[in-house]
Structures are given as C-alpha cells and as structure tokens.
PDB file of N, CA and C in Angstrom:
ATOM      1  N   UNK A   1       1.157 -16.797   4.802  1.00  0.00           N
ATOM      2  CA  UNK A   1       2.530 -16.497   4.501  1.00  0.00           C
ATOM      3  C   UNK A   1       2.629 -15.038   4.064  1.00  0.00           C
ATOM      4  N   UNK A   2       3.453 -14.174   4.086  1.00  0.00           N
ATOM      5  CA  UNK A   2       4.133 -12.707   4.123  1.00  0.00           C
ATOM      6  C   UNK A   2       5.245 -12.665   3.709  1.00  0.00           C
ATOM      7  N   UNK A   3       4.919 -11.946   1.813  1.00  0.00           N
ATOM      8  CA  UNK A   3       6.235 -11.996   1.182  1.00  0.00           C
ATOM      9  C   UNK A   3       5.998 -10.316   0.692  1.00  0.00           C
ATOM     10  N   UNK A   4       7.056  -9.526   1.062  1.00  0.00           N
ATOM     11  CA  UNK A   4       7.298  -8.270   0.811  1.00  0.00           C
ATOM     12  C   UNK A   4       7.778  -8.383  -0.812  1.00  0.00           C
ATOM     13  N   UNK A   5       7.127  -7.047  -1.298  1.00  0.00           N
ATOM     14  CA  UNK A   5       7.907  -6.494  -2.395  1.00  0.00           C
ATOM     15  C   UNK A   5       7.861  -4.742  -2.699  1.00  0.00           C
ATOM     16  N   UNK A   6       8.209  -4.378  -3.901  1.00  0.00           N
ATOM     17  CA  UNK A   6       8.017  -3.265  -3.962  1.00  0.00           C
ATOM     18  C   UNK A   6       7.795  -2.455  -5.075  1.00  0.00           C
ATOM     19  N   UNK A   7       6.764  -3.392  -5.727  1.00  0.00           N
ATOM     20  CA  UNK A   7       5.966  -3.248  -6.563  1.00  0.00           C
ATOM     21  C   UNK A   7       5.511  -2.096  -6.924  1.00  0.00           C
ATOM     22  N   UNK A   8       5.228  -1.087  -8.398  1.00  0.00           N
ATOM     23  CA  UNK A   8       3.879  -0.098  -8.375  1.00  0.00           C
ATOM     24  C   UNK A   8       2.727  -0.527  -8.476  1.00  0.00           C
ATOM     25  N   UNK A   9       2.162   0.058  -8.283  1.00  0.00           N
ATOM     26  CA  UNK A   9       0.156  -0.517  -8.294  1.00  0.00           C
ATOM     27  C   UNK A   9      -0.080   0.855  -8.474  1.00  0.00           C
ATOM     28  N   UNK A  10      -1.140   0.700  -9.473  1.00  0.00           N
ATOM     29  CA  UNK A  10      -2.276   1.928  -9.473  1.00  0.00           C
ATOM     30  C   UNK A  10      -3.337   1.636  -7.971  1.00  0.00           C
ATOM     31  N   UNK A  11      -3.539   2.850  -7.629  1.00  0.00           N
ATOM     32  CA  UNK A  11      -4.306   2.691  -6.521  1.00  0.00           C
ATOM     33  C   UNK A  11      -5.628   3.542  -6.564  1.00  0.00           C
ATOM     34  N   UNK A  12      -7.110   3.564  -6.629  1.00  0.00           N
ATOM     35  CA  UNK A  12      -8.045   4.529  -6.780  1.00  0.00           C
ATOM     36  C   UNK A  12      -8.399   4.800  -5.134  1.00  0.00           C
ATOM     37  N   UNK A  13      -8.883   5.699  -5.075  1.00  0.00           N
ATOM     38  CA  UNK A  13      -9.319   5.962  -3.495  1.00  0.00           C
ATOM     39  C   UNK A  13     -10.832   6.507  -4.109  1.00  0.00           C
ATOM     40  N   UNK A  14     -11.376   6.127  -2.864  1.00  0.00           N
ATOM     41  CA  UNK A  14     -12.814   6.488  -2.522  1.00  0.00           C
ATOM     42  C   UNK A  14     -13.179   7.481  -1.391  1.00  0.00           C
ATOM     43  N   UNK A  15     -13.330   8.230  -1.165  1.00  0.00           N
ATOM     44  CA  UNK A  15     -13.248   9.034   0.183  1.00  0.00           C
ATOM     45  C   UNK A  15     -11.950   9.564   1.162  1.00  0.00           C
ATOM     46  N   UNK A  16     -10.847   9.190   0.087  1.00  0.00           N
ATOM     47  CA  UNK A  16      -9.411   9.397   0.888  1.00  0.00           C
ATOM     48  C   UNK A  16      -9.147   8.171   0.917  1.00  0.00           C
ATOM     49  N   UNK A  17      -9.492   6.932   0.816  1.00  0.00           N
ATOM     50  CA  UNK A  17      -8.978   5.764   1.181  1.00  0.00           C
ATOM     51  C   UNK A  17      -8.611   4.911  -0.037  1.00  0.00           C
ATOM     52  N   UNK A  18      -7.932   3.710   0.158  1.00  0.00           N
ATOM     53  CA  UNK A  18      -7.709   3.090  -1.373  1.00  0.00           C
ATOM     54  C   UNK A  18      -9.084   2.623  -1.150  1.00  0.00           C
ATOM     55  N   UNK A  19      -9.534   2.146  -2.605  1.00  0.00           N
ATOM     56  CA  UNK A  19     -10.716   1.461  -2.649  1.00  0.00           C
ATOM     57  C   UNK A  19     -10.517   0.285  -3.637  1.00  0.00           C
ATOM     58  N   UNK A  20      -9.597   0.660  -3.961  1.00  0.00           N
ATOM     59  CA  UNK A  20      -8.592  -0.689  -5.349  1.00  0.00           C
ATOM     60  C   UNK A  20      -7.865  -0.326  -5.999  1.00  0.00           C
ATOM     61  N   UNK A  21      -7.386  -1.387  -6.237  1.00  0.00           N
ATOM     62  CA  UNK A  21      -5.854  -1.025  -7.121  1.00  0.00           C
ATOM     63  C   UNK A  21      -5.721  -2.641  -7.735  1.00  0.00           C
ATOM     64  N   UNK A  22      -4.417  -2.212  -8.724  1.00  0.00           N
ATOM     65  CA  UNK A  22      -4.156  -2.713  -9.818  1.00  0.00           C
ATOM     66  C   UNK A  22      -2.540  -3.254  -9.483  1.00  0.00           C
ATOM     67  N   UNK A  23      -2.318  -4.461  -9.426  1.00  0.00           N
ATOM     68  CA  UNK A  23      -1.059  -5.206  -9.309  1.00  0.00           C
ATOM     69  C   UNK A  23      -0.824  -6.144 -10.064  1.00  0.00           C
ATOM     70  N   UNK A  24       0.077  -6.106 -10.919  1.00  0.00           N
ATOM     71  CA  UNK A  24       0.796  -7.589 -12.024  1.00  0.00           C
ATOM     72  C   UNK A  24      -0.345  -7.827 -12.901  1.00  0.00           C
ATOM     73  N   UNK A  25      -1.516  -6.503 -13.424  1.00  0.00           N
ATOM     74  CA  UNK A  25      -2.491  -6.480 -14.178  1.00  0.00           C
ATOM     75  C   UNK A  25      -3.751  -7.341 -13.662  1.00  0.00           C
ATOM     76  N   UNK A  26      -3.232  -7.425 -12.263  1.00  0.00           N
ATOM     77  CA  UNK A  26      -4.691  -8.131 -11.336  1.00  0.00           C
ATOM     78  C   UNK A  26      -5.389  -6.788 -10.869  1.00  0.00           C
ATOM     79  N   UNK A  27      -6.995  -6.598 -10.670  1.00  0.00           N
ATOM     80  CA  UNK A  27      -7.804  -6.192 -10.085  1.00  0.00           C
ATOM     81  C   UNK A  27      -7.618  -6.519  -8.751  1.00  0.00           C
ATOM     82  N   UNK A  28      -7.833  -5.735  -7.853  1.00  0.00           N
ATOM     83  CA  UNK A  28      -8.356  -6.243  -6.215  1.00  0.00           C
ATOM     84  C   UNK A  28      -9.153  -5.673  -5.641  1.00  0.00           C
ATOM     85  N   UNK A  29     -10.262  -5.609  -5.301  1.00  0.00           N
ATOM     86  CA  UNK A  29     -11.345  -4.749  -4.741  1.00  0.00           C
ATOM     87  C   UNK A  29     -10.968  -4.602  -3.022  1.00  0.00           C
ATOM     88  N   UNK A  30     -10.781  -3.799  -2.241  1.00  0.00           N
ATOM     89  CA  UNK A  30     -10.285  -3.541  -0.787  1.00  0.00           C
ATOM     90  C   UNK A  30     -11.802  -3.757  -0.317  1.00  0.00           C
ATOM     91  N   UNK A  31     -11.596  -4.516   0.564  1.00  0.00           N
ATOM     92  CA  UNK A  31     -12.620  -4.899   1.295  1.00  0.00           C
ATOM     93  C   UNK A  31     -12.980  -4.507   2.483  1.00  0.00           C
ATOM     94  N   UNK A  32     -11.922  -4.198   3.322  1.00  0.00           N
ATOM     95  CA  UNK A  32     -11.912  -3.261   4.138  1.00  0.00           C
ATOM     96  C   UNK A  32     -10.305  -2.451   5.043  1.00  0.00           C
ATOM     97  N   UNK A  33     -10.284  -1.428   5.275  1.00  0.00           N
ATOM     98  CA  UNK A  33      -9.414  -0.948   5.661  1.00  0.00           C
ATOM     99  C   UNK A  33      -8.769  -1.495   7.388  1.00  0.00           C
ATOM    100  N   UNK A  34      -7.825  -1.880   7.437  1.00  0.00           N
ATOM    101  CA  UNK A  34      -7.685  -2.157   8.927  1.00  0.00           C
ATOM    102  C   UNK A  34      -6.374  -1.325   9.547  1.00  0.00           C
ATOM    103  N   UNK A  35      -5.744  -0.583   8.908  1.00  0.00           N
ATOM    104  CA  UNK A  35      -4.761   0.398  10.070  1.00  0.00           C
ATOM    105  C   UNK A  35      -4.391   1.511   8.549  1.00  0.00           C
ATOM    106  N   UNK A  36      -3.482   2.234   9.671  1.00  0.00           N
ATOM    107  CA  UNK A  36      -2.952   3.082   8.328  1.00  0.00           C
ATOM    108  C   UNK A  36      -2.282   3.914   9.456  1.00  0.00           C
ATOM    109  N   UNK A  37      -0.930   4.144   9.032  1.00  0.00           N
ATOM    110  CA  UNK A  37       0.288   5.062   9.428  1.00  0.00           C
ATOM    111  C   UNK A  37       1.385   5.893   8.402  1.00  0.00           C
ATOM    112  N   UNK A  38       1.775   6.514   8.820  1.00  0.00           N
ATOM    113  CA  UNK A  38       3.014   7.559   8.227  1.00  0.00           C
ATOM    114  C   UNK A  38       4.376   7.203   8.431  1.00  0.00           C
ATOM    115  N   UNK A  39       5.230   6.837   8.071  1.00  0.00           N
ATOM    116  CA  UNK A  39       6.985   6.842   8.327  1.00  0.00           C
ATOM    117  C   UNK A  39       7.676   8.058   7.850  1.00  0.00           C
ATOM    118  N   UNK A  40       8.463   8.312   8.378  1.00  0.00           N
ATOM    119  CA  UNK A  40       9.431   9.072   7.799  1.00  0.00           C
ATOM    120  C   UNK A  40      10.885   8.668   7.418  1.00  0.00           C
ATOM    121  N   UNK A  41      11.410   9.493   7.243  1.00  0.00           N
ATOM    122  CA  UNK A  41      12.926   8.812   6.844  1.00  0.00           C
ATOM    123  C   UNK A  41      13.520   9.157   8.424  1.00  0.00           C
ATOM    124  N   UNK A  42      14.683   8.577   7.778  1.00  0.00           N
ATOM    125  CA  UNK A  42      15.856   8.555   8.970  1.00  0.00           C
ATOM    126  C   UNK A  42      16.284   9.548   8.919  1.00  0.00           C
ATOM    127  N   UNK A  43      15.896  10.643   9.290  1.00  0.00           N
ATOM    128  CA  UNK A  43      16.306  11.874  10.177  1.00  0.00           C
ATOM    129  C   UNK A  43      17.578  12.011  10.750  1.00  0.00           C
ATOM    130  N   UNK A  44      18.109  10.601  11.267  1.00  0.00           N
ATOM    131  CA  UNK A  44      18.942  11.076  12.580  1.00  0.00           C
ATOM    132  C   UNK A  44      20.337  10.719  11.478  1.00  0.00           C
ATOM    133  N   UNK A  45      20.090  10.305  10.484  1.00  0.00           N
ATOM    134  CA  UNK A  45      21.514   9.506   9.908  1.00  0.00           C
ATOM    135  C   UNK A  45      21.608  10.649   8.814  1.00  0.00           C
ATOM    136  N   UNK A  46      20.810  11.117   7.731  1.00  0.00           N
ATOM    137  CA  UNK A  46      20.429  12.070   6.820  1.00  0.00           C
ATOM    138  C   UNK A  46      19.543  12.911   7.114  1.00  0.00           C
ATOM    139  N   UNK A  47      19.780  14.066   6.819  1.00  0.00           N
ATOM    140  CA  UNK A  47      19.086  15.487   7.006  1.00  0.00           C
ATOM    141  C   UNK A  47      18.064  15.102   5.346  1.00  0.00           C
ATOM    142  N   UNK A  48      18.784  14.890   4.518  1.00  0.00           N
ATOM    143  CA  UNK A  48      17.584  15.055   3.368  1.00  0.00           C
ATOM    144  C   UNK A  48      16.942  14.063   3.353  1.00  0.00           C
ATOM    145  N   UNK A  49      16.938  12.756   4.264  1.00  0.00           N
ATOM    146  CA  UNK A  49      15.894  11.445   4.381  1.00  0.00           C
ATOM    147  C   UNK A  49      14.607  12.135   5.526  1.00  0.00           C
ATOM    148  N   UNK A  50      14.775  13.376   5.919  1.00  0.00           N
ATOM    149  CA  UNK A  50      13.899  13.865   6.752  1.00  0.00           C
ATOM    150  C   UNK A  50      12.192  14.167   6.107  1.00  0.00           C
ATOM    151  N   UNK A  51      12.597  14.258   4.541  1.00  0.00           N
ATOM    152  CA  UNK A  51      11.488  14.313   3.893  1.00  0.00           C
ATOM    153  C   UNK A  51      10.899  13.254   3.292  1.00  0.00           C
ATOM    154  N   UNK A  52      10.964  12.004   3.373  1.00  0.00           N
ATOM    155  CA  UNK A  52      10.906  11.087   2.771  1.00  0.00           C
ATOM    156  C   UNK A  52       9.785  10.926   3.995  1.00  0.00           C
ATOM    157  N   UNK A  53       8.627  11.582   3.693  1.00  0.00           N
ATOM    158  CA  UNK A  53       7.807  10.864   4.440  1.00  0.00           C
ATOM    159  C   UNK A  53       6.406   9.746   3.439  1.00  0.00           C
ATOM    160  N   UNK A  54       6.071   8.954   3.973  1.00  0.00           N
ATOM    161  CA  UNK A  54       5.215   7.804   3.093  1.00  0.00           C
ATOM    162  C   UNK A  54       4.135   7.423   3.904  1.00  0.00           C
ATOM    163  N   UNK A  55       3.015   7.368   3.339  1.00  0.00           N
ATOM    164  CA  UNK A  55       1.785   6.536   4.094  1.00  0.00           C
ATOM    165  C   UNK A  55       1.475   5.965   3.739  1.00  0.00           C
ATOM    166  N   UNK A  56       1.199   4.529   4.627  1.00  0.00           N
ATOM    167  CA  UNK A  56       1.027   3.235   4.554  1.00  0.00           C
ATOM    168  C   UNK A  56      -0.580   2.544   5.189  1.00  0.00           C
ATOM    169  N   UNK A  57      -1.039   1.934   3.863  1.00  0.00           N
ATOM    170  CA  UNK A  57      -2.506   1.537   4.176  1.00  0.00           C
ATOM    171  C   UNK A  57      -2.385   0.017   4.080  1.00  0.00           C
ATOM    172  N   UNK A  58      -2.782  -0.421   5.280  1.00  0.00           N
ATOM    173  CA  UNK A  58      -3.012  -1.799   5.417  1.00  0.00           C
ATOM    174  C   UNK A  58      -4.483  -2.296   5.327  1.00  0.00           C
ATOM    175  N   UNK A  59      -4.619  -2.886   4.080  1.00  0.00           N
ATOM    176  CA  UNK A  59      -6.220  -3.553   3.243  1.00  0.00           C
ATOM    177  C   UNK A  59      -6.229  -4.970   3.084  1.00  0.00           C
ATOM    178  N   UNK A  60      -7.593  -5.482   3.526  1.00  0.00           N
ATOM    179  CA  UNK A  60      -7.974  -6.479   3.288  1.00  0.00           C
ATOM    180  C   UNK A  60      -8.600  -6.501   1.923  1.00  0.00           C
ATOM    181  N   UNK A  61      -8.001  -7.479   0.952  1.00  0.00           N
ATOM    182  CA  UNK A  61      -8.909  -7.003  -0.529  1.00  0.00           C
ATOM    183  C   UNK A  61      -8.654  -8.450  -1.080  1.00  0.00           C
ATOM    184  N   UNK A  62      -9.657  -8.437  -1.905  1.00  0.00           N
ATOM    185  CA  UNK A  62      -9.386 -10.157  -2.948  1.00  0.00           C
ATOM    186  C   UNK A  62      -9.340  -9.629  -4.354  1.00  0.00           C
ATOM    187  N   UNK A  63      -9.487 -10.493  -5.237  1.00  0.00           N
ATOM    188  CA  UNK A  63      -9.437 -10.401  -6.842  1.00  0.00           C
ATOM    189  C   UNK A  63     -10.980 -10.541  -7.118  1.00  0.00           C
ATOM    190  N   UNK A  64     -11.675 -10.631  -6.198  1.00  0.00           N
ATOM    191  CA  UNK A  64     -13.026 -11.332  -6.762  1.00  0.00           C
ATOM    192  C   UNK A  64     -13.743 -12.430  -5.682  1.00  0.00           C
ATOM    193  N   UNK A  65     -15.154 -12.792  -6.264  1.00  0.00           N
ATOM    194  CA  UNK A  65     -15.723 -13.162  -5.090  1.00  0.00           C
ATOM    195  C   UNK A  65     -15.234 -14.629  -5.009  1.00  0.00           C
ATOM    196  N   UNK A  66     -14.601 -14.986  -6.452  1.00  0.00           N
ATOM    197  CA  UNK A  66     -14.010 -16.546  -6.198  1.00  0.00           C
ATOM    198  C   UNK A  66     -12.637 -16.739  -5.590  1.00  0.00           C
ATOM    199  N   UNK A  67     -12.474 -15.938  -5.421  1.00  0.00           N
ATOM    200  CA  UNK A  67     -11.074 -15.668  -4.487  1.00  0.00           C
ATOM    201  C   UNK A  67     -10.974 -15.318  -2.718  1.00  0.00           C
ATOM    202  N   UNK A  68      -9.910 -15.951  -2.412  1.00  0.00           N
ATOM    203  CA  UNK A  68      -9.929 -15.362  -0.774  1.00  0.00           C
ATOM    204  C   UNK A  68      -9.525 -13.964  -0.717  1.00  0.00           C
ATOM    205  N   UNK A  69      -9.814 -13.370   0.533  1.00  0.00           N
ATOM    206  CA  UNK A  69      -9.192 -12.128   0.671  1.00  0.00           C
ATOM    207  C   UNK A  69      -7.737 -12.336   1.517  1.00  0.00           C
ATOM    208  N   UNK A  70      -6.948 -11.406   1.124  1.00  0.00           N
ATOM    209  CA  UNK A  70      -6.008 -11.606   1.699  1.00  0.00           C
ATOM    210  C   UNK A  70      -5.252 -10.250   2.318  1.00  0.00           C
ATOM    211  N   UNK A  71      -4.250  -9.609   3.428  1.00  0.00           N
ATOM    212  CA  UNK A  71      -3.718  -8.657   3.634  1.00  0.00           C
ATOM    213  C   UNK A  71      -2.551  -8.065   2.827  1.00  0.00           C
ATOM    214  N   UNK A  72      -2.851  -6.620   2.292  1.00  0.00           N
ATOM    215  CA  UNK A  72      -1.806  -6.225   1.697  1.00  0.00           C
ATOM    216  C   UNK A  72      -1.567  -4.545   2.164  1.00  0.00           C
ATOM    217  N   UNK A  73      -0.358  -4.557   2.151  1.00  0.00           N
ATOM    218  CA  UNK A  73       0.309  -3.091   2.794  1.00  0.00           C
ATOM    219  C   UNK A  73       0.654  -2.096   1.272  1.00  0.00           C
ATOM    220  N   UNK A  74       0.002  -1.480   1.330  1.00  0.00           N
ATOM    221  CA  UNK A  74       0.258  -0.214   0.286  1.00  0.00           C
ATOM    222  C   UNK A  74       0.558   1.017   0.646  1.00  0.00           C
ATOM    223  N   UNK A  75       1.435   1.681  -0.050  1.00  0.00           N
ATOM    224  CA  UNK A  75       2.556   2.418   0.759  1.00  0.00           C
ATOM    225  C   UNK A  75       2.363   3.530  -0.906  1.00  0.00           C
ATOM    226  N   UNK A  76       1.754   5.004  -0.290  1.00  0.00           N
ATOM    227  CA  UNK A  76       1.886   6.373  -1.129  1.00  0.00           C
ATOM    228  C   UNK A  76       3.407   7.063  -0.592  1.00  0.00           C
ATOM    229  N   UNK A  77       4.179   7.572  -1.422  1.00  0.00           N
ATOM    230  CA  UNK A  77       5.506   7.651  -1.291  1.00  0.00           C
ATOM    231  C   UNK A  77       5.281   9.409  -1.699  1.00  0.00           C
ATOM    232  N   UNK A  78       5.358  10.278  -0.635  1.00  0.00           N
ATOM    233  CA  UNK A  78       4.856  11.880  -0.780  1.00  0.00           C
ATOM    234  C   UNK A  78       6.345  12.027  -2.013  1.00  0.00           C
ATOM    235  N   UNK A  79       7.325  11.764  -1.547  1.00  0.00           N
ATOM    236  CA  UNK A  79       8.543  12.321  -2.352  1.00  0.00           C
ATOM    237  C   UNK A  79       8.667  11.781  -3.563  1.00  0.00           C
ATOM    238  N   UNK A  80       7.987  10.475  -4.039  1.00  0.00           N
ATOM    239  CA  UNK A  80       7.984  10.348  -5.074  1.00  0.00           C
ATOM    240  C   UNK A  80       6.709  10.433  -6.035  1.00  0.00           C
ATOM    241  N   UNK A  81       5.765  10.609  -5.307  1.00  0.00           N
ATOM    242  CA  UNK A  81       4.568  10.846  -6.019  1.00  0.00           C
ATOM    243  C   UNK A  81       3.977   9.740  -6.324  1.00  0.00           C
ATOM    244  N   UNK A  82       3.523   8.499  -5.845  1.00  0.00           N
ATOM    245  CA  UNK A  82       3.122   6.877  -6.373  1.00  0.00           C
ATOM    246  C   UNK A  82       2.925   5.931  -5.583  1.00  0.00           C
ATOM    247  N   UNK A  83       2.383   4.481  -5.809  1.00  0.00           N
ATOM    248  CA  UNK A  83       2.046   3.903  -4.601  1.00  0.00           C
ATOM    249  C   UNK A  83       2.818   2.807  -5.734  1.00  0.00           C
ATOM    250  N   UNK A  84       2.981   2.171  -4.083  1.00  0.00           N
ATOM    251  CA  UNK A  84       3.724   0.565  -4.247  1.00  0.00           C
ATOM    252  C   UNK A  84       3.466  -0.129  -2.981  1.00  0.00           C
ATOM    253  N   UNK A  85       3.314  -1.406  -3.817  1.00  0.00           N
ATOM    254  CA  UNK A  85       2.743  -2.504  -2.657  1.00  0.00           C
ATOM    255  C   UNK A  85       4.228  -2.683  -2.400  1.00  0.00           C
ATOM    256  N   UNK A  86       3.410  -2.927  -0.526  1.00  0.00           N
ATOM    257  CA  UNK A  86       5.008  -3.562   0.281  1.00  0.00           C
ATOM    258  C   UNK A  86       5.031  -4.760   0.425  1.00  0.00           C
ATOM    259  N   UNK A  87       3.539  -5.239   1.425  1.00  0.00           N
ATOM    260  CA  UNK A  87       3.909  -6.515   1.926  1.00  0.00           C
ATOM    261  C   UNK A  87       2.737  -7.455   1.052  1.00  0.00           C
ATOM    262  N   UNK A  88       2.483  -8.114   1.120  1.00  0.00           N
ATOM    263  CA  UNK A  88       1.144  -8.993   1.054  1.00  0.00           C
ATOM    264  C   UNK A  88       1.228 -10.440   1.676  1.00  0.00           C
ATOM    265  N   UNK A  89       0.084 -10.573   2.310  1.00  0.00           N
ATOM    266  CA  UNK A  89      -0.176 -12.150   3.417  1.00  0.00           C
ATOM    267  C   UNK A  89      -1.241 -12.430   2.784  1.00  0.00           C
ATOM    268  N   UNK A  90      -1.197 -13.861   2.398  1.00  0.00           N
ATOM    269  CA  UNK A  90      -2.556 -14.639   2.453  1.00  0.00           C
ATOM    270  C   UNK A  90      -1.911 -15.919   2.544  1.00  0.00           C
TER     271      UNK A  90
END
C-alpha cells in the first residue's frame, strides 16, 4: 500500500546519497538506492515556480533487521533548504 505525506525527516547522506534518516523519531537505515530525479516547478503557469527545483530519492530502507524493508520517496527541496518524505509503500 502507498500513502503520501509531507513530512520533515532528517536525512544523513553517505557519498551524496541518503544513507538514513529520521521520521516520527523512527530510525531507517536505506538499504539501497533505486532511482532518483529532479522536478521543477511549473514554469509555464508561474515565472517564480521556475525555481522551485527539488530532488527526489527513491530508497529501499527498514527500521531494523526485525523489520521489513519498505519503499520510500524523499524529496531535498533546493528553495527551501530540507528534506521531506513524500511517498512511502510497504
């Protein structure tokens, strides 16, 4: 199941990449990276949504080894300076 939100999370990176982060005071260790893209804003409707650009890392990560892993979309927001989880599936 895939329930969006838009949460902050602390996020640490390891080499440029997340390597974990921190949601609702849960740990999640990223287990592995599987895509990652850029959006921008809507350009065509607002001239100042042209900067609203954000990159989005899609991670496989659990809480731990007694836990499943599950997919979650984390999203660095350049204009605002911070990460927030978007989606999460498990």
């Amino acid at each position: 199941m895939s329930r969006r939100y838009d949460d902050p999370v602390e996020v640490r990176r390891r080499d440029d990449e997340p390597a974990e982060f921190l949601w609702r005071g849960r740990f999640y260790a990223v287990r592995e990276v599987l895509a990652r893209w850029v959006e921008t804003g809507a350009w065509w409707q607002r001239p100042e949504a042209a900067a609203g650009e954000r990159e989005v890392w899609r991670v496989e990560a659990s809480r731990g080894r007694d836990h499943g892993a599950g997919i979650y979309d984390l999203c660095f927001d350049w204009t605002a300076g911070g990460w927030t989880l978007l989606r999460a599936q498990d």
